[in-house]
PDB file of N, CA and C in Angstrom:
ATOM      1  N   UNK A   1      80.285 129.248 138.211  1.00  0.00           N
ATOM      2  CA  UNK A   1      79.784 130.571 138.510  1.00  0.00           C
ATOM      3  C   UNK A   1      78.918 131.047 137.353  1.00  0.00           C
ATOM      4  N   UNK A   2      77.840 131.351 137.789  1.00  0.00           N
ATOM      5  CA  UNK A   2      76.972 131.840 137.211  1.00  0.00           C
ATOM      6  C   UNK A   2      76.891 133.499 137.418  1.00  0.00           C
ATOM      7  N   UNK A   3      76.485 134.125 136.581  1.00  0.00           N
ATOM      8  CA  UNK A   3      76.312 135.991 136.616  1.00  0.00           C
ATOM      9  C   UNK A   3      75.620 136.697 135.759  1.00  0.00           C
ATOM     10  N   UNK A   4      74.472 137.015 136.060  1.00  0.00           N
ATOM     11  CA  UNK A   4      73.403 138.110 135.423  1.00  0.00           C
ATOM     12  C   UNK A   4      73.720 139.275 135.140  1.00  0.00           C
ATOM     13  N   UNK A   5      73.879 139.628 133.671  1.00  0.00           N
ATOM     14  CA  UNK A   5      74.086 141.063 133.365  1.00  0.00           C
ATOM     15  C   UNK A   5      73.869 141.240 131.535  1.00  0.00           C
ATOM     16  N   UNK A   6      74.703 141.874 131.287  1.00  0.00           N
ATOM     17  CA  UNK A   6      74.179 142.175 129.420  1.00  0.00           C
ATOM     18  C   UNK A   6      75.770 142.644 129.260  1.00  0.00           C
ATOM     19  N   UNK A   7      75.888 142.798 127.983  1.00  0.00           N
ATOM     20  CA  UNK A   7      77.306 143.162 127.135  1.00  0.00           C
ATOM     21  C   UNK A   7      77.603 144.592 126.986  1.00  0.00           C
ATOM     22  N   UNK A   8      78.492 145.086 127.681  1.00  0.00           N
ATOM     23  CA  UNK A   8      78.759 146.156 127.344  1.00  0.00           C
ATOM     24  C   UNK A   8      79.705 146.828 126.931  1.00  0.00           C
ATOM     25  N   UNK A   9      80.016 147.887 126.417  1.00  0.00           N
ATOM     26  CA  UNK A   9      80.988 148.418 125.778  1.00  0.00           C
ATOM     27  C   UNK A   9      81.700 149.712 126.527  1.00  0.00           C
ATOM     28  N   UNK A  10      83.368 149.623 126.509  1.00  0.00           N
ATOM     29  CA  UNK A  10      83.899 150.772 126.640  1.00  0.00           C
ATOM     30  C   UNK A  10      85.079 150.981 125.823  1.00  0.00           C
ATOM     31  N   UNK A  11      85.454 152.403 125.406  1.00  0.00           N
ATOM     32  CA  UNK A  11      86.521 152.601 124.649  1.00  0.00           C
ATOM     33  C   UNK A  11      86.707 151.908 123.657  1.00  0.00           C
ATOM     34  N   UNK A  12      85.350 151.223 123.358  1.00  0.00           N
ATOM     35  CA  UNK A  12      85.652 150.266 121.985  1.00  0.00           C
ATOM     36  C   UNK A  12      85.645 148.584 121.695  1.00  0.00           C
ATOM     37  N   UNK A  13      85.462 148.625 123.184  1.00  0.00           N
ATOM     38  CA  UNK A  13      85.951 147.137 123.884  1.00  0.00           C
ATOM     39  C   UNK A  13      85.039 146.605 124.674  1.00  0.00           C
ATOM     40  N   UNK A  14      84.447 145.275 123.804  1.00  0.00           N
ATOM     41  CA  UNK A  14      83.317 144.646 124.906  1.00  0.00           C
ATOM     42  C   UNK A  14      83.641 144.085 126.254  1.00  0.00           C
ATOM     43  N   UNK A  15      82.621 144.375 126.929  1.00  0.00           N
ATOM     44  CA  UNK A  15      82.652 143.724 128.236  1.00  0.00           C
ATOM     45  C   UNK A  15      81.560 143.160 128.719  1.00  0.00           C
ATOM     46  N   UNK A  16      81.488 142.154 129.906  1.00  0.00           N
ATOM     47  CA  UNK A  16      80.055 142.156 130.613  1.00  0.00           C
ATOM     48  C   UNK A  16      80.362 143.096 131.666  1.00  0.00           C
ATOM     49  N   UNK A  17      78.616 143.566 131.836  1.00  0.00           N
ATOM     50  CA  UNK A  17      78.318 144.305 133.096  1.00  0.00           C
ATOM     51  C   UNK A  17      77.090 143.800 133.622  1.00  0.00           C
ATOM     52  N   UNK A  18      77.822 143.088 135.407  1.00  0.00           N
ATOM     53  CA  UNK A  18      76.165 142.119 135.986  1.00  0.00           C
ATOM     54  C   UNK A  18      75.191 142.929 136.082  1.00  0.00           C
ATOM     55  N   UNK A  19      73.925 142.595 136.602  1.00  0.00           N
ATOM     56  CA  UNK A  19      73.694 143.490 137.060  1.00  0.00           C
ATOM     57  C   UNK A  19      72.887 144.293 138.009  1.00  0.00           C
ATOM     58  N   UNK A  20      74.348 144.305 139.079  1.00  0.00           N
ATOM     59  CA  UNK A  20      75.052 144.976 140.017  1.00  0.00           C
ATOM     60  C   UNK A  20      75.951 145.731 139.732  1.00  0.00           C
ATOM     61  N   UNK A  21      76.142 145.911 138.663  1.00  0.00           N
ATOM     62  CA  UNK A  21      77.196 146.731 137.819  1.00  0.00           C
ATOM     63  C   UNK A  21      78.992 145.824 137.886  1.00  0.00           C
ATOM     64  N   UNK A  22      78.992 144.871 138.365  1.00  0.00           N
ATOM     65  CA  UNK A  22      80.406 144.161 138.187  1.00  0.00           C
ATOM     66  C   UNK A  22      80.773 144.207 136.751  1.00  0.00           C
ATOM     67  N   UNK A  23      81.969 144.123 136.326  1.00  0.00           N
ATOM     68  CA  UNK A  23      82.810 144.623 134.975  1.00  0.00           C
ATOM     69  C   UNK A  23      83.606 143.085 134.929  1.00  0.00           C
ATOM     70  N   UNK A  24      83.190 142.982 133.844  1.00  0.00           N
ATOM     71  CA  UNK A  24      84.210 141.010 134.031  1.00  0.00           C
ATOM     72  C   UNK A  24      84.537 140.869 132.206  1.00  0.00           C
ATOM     73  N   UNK A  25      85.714 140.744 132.239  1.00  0.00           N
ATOM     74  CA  UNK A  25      86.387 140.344 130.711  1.00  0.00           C
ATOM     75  C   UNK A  25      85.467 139.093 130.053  1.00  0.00           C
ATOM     76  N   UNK A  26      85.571 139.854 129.139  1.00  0.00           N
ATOM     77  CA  UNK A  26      84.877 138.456 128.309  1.00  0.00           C
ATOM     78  C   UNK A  26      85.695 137.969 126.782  1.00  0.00           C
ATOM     79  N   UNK A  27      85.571 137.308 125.694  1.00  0.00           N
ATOM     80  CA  UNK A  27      86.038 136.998 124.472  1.00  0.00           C
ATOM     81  C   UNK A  27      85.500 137.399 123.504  1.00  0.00           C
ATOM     82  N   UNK A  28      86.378 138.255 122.879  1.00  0.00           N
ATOM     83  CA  UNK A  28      85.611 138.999 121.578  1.00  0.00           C
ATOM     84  C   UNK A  28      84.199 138.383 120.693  1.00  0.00           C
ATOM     85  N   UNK A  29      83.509 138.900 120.590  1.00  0.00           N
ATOM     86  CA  UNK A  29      81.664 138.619 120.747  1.00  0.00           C
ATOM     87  C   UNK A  29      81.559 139.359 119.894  1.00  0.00           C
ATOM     88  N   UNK A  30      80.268 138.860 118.851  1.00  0.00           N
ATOM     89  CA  UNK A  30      79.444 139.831 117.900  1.00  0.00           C
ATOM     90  C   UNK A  30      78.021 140.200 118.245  1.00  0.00           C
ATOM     91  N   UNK A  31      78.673 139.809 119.739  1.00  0.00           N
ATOM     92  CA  UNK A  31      76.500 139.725 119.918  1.00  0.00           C
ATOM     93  C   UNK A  31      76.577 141.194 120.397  1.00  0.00           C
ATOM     94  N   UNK A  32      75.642 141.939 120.239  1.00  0.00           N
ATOM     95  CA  UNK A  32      75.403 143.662 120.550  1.00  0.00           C
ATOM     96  C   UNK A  32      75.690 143.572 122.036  1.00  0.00           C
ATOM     97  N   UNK A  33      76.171 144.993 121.461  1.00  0.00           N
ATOM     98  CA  UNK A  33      75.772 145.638 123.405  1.00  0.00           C
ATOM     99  C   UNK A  33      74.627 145.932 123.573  1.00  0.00           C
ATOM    100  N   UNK A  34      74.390 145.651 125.261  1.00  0.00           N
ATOM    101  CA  UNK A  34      73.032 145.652 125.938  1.00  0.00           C
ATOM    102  C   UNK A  34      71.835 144.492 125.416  1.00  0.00           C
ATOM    103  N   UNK A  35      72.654 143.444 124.967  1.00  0.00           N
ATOM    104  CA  UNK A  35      72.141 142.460 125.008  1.00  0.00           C
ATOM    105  C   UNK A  35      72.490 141.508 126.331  1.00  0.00           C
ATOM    106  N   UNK A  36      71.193 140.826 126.594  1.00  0.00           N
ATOM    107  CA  UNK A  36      71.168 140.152 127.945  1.00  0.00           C
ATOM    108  C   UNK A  36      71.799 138.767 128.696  1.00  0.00           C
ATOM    109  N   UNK A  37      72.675 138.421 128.857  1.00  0.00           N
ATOM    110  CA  UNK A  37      73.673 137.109 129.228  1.00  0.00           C
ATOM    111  C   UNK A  37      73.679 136.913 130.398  1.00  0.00           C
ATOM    112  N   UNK A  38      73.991 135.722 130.703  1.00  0.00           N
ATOM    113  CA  UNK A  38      75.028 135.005 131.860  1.00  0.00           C
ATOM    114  C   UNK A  38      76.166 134.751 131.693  1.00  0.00           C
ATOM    115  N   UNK A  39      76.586 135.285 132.530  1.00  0.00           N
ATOM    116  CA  UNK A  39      78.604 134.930 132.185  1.00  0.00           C
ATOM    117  C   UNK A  39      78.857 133.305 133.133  1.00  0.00           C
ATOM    118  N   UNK A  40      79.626 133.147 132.383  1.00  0.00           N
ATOM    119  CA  UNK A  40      79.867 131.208 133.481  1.00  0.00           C
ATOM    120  C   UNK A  40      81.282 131.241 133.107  1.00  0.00           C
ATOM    121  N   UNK A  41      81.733 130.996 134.194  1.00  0.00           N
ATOM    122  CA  UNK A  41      83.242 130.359 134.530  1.00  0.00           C
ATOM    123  C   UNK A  41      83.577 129.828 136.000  1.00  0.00           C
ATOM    124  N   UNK A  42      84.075 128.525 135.223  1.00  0.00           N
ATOM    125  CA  UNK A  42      84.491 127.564 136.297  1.00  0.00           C
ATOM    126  C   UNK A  42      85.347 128.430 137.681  1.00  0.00           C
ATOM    127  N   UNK A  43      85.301 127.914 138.608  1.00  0.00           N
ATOM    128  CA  UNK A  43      86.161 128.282 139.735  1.00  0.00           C
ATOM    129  C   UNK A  43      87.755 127.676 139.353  1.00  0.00           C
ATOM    130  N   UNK A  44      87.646 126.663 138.797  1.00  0.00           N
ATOM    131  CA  UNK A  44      89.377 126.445 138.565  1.00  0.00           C
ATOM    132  C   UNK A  44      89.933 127.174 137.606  1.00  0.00           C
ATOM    133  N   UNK A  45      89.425 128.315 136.922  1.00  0.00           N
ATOM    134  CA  UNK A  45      89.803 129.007 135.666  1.00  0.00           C
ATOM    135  C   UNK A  45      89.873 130.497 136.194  1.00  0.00           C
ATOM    136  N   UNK A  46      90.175 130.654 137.765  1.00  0.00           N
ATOM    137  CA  UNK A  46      89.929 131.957 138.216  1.00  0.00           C
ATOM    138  C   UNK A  46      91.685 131.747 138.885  1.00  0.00           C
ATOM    139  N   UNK A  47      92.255 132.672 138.482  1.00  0.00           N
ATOM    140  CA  UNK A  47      93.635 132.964 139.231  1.00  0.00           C
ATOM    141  C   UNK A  47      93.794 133.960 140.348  1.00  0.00           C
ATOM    142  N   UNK A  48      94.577 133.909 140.863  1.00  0.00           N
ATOM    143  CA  UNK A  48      94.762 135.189 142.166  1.00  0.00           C
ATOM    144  C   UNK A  48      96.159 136.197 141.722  1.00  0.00           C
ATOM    145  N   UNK A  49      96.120 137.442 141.538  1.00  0.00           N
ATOM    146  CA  UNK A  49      97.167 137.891 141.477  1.00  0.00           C
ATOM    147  C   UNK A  49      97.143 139.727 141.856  1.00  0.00           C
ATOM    148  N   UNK A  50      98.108 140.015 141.673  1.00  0.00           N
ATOM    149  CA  UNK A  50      98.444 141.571 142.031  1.00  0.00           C
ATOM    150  C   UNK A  50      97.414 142.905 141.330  1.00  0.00           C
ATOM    151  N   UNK A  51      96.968 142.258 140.335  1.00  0.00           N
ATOM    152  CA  UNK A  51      96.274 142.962 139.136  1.00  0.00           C
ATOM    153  C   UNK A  51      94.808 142.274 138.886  1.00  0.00           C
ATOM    154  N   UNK A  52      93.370 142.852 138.502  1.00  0.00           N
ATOM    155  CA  UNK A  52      92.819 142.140 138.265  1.00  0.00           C
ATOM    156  C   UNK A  52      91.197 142.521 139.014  1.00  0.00           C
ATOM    157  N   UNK A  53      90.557 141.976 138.816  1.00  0.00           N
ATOM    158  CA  UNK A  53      89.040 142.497 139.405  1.00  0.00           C
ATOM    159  C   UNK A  53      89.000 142.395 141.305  1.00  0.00           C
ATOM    160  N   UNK A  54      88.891 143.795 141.716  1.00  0.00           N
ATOM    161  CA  UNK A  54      89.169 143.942 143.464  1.00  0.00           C
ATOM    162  C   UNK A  54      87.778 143.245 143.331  1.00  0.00           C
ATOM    163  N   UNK A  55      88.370 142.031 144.664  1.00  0.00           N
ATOM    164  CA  UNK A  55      87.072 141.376 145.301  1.00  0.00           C
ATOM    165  C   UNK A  55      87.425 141.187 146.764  1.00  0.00           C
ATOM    166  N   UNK A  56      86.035 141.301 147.684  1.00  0.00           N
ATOM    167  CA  UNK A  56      86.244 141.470 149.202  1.00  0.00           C
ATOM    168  C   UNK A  56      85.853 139.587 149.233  1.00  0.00           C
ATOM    169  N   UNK A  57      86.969 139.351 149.854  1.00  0.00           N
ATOM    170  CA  UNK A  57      86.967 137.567 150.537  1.00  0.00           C
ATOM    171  C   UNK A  57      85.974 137.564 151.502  1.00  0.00           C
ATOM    172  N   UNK A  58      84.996 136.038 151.125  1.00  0.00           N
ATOM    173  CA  UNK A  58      83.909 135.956 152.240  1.00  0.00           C
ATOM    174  C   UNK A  58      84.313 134.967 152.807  1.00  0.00           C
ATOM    175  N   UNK A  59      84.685 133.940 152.115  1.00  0.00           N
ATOM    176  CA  UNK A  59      85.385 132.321 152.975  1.00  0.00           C
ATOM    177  C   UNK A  59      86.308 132.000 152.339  1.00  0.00           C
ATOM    178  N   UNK A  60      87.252 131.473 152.820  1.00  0.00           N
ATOM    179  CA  UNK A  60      88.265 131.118 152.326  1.00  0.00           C
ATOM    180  C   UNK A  60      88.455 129.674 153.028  1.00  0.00           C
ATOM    181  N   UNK A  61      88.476 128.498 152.275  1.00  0.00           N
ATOM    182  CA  UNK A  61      88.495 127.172 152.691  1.00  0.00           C
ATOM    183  C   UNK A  61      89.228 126.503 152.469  1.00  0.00           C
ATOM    184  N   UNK A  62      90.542 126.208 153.143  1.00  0.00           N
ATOM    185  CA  UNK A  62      91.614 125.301 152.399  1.00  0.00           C
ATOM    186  C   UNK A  62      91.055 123.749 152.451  1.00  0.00           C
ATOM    187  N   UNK A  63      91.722 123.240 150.958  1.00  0.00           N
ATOM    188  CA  UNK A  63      91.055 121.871 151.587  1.00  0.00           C
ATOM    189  C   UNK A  63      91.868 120.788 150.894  1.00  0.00           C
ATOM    190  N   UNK A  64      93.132 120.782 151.316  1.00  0.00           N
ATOM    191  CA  UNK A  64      94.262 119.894 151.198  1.00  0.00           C
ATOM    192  C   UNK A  64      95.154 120.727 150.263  1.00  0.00           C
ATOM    193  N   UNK A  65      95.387 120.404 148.771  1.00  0.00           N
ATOM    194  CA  UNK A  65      96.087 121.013 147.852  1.00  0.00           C
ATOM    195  C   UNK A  65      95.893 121.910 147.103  1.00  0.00           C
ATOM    196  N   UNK A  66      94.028 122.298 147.546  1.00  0.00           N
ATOM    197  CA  UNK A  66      93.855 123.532 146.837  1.00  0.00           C
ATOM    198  C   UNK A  66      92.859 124.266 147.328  1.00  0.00           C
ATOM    199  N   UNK A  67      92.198 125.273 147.205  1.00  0.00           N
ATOM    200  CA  UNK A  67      91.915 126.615 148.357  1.00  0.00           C
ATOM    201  C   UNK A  67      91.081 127.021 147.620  1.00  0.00           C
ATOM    202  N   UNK A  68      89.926 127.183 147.873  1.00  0.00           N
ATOM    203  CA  UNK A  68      87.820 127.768 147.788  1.00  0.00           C
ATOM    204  C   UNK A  68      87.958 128.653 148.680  1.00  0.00           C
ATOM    205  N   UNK A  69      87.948 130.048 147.626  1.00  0.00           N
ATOM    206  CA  UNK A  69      87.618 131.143 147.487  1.00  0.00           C
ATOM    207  C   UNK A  69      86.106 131.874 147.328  1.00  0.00           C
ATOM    208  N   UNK A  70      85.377 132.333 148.246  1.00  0.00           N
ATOM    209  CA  UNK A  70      84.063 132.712 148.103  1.00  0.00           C
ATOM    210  C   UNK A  70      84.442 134.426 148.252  1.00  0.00           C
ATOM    211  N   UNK A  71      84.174 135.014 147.130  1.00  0.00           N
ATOM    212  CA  UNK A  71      84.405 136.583 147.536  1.00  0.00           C
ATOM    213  C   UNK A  71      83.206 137.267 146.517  1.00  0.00           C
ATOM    214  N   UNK A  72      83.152 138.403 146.671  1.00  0.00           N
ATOM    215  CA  UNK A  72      82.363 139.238 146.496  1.00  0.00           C
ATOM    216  C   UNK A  72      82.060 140.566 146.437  1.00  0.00           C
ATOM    217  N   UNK A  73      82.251 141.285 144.813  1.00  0.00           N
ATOM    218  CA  UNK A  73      81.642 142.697 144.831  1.00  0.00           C
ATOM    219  C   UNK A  73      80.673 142.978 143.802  1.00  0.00           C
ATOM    220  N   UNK A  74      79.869 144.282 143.702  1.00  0.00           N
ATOM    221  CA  UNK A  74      78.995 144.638 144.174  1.00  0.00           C
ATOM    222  C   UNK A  74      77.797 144.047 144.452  1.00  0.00           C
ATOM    223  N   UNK A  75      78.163 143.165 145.629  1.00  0.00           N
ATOM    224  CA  UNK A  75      76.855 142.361 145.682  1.00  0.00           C
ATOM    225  C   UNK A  75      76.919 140.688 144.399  1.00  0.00           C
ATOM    226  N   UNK A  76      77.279 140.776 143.866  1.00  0.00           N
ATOM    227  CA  UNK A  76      78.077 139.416 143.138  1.00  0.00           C
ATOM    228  C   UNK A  76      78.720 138.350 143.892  1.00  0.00           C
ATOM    229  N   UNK A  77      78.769 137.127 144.429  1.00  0.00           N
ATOM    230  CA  UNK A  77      79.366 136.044 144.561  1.00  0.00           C
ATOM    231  C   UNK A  77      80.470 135.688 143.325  1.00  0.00           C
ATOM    232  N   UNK A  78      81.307 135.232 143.352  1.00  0.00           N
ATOM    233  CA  UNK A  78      82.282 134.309 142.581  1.00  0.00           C
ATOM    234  C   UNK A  78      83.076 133.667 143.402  1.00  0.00           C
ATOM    235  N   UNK A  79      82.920 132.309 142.977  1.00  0.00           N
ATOM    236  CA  UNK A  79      83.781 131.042 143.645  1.00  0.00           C
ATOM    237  C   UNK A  79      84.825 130.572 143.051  1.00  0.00           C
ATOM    238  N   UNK A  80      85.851 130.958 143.206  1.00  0.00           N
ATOM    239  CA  UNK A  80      87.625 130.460 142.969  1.00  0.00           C
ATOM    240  C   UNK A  80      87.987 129.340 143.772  1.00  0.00           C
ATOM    241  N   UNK A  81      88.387 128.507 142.964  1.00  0.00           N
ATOM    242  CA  UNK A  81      89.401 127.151 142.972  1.00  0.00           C
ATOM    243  C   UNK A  81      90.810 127.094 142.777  1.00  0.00           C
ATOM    244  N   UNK A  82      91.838 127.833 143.599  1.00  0.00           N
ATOM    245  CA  UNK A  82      92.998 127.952 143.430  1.00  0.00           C
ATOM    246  C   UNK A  82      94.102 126.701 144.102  1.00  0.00           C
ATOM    247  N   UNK A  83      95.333 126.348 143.488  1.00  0.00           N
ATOM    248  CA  UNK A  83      96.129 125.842 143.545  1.00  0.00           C
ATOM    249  C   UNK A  83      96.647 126.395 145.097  1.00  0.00           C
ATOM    250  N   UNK A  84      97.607 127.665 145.318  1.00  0.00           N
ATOM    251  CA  UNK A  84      98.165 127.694 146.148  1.00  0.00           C
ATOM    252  C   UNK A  84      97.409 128.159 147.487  1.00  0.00           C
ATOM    253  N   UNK A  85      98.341 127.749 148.297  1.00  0.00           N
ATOM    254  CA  UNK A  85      97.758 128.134 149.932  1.00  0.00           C
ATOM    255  C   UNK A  85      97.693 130.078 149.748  1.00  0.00           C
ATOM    256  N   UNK A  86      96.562 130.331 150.216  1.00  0.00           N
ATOM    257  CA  UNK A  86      96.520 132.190 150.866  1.00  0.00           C
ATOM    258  C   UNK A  86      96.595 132.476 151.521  1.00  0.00           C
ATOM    259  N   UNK A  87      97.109 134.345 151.834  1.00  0.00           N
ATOM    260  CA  UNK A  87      96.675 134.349 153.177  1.00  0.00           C
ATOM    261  C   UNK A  87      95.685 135.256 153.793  1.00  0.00           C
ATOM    262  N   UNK A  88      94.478 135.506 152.628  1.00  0.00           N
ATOM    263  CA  UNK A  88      93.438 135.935 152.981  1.00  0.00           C
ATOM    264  C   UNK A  88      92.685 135.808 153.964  1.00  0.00           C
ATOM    265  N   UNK A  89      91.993 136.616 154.256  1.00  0.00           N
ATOM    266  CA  UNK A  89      90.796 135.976 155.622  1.00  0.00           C
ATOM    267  C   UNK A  89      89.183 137.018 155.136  1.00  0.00           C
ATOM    268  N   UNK A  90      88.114 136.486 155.474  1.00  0.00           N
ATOM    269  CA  UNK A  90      87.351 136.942 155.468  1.00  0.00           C
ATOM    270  C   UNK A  90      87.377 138.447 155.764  1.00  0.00           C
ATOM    271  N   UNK A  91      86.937 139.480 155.008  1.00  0.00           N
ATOM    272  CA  UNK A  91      87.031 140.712 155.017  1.00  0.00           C
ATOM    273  C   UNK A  91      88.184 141.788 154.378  1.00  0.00           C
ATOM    274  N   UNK A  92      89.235 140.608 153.787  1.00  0.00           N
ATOM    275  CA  UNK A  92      90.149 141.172 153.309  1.00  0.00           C
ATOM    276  C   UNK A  92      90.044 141.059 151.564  1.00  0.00           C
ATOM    277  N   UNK A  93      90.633 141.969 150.762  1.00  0.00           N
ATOM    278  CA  UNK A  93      90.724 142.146 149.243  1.00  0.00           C
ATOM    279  C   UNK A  93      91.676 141.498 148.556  1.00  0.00           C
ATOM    280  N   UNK A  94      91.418 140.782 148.114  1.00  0.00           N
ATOM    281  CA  UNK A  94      92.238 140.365 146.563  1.00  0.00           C
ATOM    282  C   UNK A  94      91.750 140.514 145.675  1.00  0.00           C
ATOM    283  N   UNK A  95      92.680 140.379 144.615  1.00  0.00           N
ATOM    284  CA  UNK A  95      92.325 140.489 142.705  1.00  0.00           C
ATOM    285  C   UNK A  95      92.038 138.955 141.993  1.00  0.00           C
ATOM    286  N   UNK A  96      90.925 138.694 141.929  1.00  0.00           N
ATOM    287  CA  UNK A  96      90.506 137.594 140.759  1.00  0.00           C
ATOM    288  C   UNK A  96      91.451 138.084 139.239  1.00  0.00           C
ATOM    289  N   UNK A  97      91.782 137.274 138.867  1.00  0.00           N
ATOM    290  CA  UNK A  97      92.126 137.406 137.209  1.00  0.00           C
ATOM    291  C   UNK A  97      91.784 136.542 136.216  1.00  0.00           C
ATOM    292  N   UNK A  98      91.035 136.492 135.587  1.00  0.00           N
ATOM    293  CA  UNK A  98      90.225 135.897 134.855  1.00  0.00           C
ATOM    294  C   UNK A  98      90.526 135.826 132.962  1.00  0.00           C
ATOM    295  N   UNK A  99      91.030 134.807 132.751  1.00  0.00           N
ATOM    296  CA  UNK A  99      91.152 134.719 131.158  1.00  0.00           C
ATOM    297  C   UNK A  99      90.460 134.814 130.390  1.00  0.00           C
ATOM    298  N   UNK A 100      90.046 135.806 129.542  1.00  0.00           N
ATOM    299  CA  UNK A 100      88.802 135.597 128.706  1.00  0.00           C
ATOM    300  C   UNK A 100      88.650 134.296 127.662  1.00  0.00           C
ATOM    301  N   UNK A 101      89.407 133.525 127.387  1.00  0.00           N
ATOM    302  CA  UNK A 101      89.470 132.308 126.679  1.00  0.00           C
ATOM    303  C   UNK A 101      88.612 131.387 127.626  1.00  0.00           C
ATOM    304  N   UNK A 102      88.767 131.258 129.040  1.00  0.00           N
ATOM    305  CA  UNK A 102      87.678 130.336 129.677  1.00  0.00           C
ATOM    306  C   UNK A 102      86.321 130.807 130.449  1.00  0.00           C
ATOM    307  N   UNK A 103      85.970 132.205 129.239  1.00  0.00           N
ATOM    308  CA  UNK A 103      84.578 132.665 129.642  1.00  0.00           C
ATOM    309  C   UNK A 103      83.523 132.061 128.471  1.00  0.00           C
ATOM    310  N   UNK A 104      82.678 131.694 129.426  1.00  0.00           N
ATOM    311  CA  UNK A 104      81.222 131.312 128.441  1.00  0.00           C
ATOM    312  C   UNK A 104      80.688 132.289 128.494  1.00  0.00           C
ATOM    313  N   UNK A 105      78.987 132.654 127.737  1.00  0.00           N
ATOM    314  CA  UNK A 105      78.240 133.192 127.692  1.00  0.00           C
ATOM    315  C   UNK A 105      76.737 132.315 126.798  1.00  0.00           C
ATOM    316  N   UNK A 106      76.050 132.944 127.768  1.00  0.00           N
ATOM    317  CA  UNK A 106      74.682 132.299 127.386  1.00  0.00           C
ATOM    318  C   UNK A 106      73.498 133.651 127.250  1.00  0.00           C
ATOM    319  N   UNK A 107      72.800 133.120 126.373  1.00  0.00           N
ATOM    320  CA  UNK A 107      71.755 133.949 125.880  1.00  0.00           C
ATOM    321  C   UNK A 107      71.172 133.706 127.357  1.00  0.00           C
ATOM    322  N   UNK A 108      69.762 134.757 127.947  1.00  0.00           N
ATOM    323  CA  UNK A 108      69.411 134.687 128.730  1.00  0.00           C
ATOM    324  C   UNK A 108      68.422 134.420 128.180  1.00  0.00           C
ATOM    325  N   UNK A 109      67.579 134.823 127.396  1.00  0.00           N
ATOM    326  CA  UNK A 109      66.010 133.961 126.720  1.00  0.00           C
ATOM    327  C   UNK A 109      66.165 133.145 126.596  1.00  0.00           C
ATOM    328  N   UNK A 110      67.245 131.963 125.571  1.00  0.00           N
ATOM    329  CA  UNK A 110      67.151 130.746 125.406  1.00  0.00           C
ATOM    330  C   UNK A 110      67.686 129.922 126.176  1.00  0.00           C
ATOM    331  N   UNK A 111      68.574 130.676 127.047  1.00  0.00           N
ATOM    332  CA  UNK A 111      69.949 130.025 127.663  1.00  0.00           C
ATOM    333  C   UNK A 111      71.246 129.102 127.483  1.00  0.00           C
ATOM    334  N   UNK A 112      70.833 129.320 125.798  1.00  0.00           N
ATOM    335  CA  UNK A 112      71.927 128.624 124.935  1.00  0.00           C
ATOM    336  C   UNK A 112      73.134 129.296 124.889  1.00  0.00           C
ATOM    337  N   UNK A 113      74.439 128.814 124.861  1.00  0.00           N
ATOM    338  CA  UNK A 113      76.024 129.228 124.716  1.00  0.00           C
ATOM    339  C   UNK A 113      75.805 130.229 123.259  1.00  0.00           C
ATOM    340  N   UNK A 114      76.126 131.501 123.164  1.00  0.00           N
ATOM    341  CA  UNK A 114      76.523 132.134 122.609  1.00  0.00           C
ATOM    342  C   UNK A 114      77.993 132.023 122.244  1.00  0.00           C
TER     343      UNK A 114
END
């Protein structure tokens, strides 16, 4: 997964914001806010749980032992690779939870890993 946005800050605390305005954890960074990135994280590094970034399910694909997740807010795609069976269906909400330890970031001019 790839995601267009810049670094931003709240309460003290960096974040990315795409931009579509999605809010996604990232790993403590010295690069300024409102500087310009791609956020990247694998689909197998995306968990499902009770807590966590509301996303509306677009497909949900089981495919033997583990389950492709296509969901989407504001206008953002992210593709999850989960372990257990769901019981989502297209049009319904779950929470992505996302570790900031398996977030990248890339400069968007050079497109080198920050």
């Amino acid at each position: 997964n790839f995601v267009h946005g810049k670094i931003g800050e709240r309460d003290g605390t960096k974040h990315f914001e795409s931009d579509n305005g999605l809010i996604l954890p990232i790993p403590p960074t010295t690069t300024p806010t409102g500087k310009s990135v791609t956020y990247g994280i694998r689909p197998e590094h995306i968990d499902i749980g009770d807590e966590g970034i509301a996303m509306n399910v677009v497909v949900v694909e089981p495919t033997g032992s583990e389950t492709q997740i296509v969901a989407k807010s504001n206008g953002d795609l992210i593709d999850a690779l989960v372990k257990q069976r769901i019981s989502a269906r297209p049009g319904s909400e779950l929470h992505y939870v996302i570790d900031p330890v398996n977030v990248h970031l890339f400069d968007r001019d050079t497109e080198l890993r920050i």
